[in-house]
Protein backbone atom coordinates (compact mmCIF):
# COMPACT_ATOMS: atom_id res chain seq x y z
CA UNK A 1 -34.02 32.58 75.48
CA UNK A 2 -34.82 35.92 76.60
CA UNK A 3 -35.98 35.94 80.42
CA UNK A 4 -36.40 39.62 82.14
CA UNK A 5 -37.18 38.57 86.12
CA UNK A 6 -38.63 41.15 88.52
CA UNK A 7 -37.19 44.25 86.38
CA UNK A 8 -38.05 48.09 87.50
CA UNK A 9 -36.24 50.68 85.42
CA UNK A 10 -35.54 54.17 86.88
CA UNK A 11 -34.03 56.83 85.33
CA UNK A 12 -31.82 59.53 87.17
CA UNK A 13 -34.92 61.98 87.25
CA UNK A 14 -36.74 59.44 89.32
CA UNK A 15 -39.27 58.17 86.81
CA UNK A 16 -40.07 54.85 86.59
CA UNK A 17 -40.21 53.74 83.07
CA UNK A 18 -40.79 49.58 83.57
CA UNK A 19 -41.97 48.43 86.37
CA UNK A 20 -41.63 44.86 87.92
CA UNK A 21 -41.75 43.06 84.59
CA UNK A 22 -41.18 39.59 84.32
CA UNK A 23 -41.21 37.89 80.95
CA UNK A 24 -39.80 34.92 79.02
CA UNK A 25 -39.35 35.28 74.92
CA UNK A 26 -38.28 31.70 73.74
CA UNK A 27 -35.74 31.13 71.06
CA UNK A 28 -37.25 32.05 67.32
CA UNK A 29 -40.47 33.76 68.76
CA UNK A 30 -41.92 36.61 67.11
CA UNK A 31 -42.93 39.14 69.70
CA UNK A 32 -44.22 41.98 69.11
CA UNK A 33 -44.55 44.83 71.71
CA UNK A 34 -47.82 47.18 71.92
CA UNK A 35 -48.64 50.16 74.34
CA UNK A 36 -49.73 54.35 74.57
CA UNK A 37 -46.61 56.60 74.13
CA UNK A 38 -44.25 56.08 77.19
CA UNK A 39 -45.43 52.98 78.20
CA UNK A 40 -42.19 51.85 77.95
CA UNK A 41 -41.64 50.08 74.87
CA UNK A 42 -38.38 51.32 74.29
CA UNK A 43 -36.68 51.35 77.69
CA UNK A 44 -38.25 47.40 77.16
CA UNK A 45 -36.29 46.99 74.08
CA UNK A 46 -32.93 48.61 75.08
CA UNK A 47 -32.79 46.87 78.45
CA UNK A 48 -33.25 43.41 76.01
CA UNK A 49 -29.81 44.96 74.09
CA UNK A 50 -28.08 45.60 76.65
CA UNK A 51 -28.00 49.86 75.97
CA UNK A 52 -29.90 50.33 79.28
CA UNK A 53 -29.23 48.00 83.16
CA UNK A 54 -32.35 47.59 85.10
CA UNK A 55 -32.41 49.51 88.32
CA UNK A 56 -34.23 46.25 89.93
CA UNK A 57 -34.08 42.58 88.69
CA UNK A 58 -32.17 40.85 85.96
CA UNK A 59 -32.37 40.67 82.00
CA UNK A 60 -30.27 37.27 80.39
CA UNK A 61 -30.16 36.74 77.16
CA UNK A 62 -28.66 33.33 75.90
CA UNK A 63 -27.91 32.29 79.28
CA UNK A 64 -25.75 35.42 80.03
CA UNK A 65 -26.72 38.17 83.15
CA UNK A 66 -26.63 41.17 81.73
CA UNK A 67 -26.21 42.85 84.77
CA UNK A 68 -23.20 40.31 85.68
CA UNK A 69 -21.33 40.89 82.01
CA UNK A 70 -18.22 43.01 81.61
CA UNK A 71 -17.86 45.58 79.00
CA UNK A 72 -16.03 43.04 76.70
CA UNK A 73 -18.06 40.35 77.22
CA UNK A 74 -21.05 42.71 76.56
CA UNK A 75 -19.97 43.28 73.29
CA UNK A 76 -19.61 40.19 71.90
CA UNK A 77 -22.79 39.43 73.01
CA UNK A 78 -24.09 42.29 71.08
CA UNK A 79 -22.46 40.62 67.86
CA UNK A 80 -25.64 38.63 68.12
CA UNK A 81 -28.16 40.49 68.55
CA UNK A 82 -29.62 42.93 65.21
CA UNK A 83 -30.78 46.77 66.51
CA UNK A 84 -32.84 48.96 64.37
CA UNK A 85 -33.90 51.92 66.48
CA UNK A 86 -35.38 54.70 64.88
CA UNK A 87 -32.26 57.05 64.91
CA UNK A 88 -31.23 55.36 62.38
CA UNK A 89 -27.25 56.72 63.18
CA UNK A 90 -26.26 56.19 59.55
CA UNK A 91 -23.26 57.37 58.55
CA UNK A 92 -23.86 60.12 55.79
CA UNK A 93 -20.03 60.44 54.30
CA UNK A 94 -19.99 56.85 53.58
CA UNK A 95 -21.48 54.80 51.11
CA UNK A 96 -24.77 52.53 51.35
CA UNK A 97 -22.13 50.13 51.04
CA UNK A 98 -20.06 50.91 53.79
CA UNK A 99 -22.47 51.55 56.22
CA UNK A 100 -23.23 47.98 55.92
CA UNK A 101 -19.78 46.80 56.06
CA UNK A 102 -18.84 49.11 59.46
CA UNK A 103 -20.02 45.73 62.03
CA UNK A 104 -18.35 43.40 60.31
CA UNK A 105 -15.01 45.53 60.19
CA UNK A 106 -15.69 45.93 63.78
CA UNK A 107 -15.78 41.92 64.55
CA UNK A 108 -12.69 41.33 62.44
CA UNK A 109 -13.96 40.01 59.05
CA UNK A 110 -11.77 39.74 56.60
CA UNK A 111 -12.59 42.15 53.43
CA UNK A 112 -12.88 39.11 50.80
CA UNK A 113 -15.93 37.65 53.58
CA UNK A 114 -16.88 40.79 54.48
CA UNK A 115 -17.93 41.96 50.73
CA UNK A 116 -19.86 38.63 50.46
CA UNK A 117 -22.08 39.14 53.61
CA UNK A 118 -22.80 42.86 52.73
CA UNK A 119 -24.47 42.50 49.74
CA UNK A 120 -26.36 39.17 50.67
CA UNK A 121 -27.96 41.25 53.76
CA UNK A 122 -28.27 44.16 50.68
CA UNK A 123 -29.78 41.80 48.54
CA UNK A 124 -32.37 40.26 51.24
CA UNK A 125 -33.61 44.28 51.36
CA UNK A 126 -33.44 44.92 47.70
CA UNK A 127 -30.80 47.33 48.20
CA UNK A 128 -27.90 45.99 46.19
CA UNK A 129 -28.51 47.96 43.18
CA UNK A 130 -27.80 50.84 45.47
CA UNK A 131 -24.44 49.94 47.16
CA UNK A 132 -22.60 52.59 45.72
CA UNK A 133 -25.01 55.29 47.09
CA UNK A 134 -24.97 57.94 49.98
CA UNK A 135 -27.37 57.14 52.47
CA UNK A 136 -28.72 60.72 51.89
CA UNK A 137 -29.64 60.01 48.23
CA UNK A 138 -32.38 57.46 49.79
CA UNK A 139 -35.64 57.44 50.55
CA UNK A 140 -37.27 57.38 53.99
CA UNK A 141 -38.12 53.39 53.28
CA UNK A 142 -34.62 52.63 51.72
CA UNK A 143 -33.01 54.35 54.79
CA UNK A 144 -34.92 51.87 57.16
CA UNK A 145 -34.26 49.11 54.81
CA UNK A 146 -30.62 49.95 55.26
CA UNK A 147 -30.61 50.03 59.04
CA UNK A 148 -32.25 46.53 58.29
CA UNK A 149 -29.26 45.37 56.40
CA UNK A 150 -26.97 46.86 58.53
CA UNK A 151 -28.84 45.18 61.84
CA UNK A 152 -28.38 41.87 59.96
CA UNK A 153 -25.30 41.47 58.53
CA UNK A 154 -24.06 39.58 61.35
CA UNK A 155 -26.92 37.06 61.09
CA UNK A 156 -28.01 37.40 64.51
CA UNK A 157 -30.06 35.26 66.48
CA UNK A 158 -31.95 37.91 67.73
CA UNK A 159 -33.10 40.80 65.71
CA UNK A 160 -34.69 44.24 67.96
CA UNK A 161 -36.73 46.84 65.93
CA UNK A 162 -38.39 49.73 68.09
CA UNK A 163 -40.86 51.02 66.04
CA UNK A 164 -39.19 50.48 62.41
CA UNK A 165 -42.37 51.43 60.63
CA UNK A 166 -42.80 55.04 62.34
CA UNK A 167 -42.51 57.31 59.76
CA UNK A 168 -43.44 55.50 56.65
CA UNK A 169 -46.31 55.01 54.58
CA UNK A 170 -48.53 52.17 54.32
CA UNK A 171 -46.67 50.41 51.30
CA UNK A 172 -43.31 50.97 52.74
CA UNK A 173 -44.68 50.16 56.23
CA UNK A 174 -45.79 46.69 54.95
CA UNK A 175 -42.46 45.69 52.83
CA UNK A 176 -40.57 46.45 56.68
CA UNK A 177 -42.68 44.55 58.45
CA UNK A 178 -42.73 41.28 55.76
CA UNK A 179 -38.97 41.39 55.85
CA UNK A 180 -39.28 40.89 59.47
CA UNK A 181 -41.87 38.03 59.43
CA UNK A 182 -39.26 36.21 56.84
CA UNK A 183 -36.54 36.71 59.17
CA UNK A 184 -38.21 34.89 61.80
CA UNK A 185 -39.54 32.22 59.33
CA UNK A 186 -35.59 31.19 58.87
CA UNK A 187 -35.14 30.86 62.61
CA UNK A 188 -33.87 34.47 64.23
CA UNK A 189 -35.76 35.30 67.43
CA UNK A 190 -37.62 39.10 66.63
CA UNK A 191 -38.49 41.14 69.40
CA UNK A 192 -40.62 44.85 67.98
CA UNK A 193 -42.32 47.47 68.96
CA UNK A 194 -44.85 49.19 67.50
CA UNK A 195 -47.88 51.49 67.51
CA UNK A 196 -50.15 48.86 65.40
CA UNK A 197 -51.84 46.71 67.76
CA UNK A 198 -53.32 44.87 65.37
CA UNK A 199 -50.56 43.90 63.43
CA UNK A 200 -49.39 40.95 65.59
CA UNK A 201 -52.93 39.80 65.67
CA UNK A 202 -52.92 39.70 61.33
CA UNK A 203 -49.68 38.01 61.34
CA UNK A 204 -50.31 35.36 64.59
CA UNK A 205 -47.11 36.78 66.27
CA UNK A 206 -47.18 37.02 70.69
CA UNK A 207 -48.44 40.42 71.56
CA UNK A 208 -47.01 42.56 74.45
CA UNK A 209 -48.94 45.19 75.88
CA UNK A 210 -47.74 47.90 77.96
CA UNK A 211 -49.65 49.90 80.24
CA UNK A 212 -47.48 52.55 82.46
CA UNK A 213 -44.50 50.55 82.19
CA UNK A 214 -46.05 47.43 83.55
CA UNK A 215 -47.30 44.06 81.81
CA UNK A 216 -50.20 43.06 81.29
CA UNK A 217 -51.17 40.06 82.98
CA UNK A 218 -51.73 37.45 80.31
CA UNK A 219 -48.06 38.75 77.86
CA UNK A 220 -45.41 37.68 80.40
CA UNK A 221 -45.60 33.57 79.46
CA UNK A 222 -44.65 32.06 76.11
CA UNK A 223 -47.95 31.67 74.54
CA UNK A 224 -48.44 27.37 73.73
CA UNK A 225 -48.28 26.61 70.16
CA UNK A 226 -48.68 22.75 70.61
């Protein structure tokens, strides 16, 4: 479970990007967070992540205080949770392949294992074919789909997109977006952001919206699917 209690995020130049949010995302909800440019969808995201601390109040995910966790203990937690932000930060001298592989290196896995899980997650995004590639050789959609892979390779419980459809077409934008709705059908908790506010109404996931940084009323509460 996700739980963000009382939260106000302000940055060094004294603006207030959230402001007392409370909200509870349940385990294998898909949420999907709407609002204006600066609302703060992405301070929202990041704070979920663990990239950003709130200035007021307390983010846990899985049980664990963010603002309570050392660094170590930070980054284990971060083994999982799946980020695709839209800088995508691939690495451009390595392979499609590789880029993949870098998190799992990271947590220890052994090459034999390691190979296995990269091309199932490059498989799932109908990248395998493509392994061998640079990452500048795709396109726009394949580079996403790669952050996707990448964001997933650990099979995380909880997978955080801010705004992974932003600079795609419609076709491309709607192949992202399925892959996500599967992911969640299988269990994994997804937590997005996006500019479409209708697109969590076409695919019955829990819409956020953002207004100024702060909540709207009726978003913070699970909604009841009995």
């Amino acid at each position: 479970m996700i739980q963000l209690s009382g939260v106000t995020k302000r940055y060094s130049d004294g603006f207030e990007a959230l402001k007392e949010v409370n909200l509870i995302v349940n385990d294998g909800e898909f949420v999907v967070v709407t609002g204006h440019s600066g609302a703060g969808k992405s301070t929202l995201l990041k704070l979920v992540a663990g990239i950003e601390l709130p200035t007021v109040g307390s983010v846990v995910v899985g049980g664990q205080n963010l603002n309570r966790l050392s660094m170590q203990a930070m980054a284990l937690l971060r083994r999982y949770i799946g980020l695709v932000f839209q800088d995508h930060k691939l690495l451009f001298e390595r392979s499609v392949f590789e880029n993949v592989a870098l998190p799992l290196a990271i947590s220890g896995f052994s090459p034999k294992d390691a190979a296995k899980r990269v091309r199932a997650a490059l498989n799932k995004v109908g990248l395998l074919d493509r392994e061998k590639a640079n990452p500048i050789q795709l396109s726009g959609g394949e580079q996403q789909r790669l952050c996707i892979a990448r964001a997933i390779v650990n099979r995380p419980a909880i997978l955080i997109a801010d705004e992974p459809t932003g600079n795609l077409d419609s076709d491309y934008a709607r192949t992202i977006m399925d892959m996500f709705r599967s992911f969640n059908q299988v269990g994994v908790t997804v937590l997005l952001s996006t500019h479409d506010a209708q697109w969590a109404e076409r695919h019955q996931a829990r819409k956020l919206t953002l207004v100024r940084g702060k909540l709207a009323a009726s978003a913070a509460e699970p909604a009841n699917h009995e």
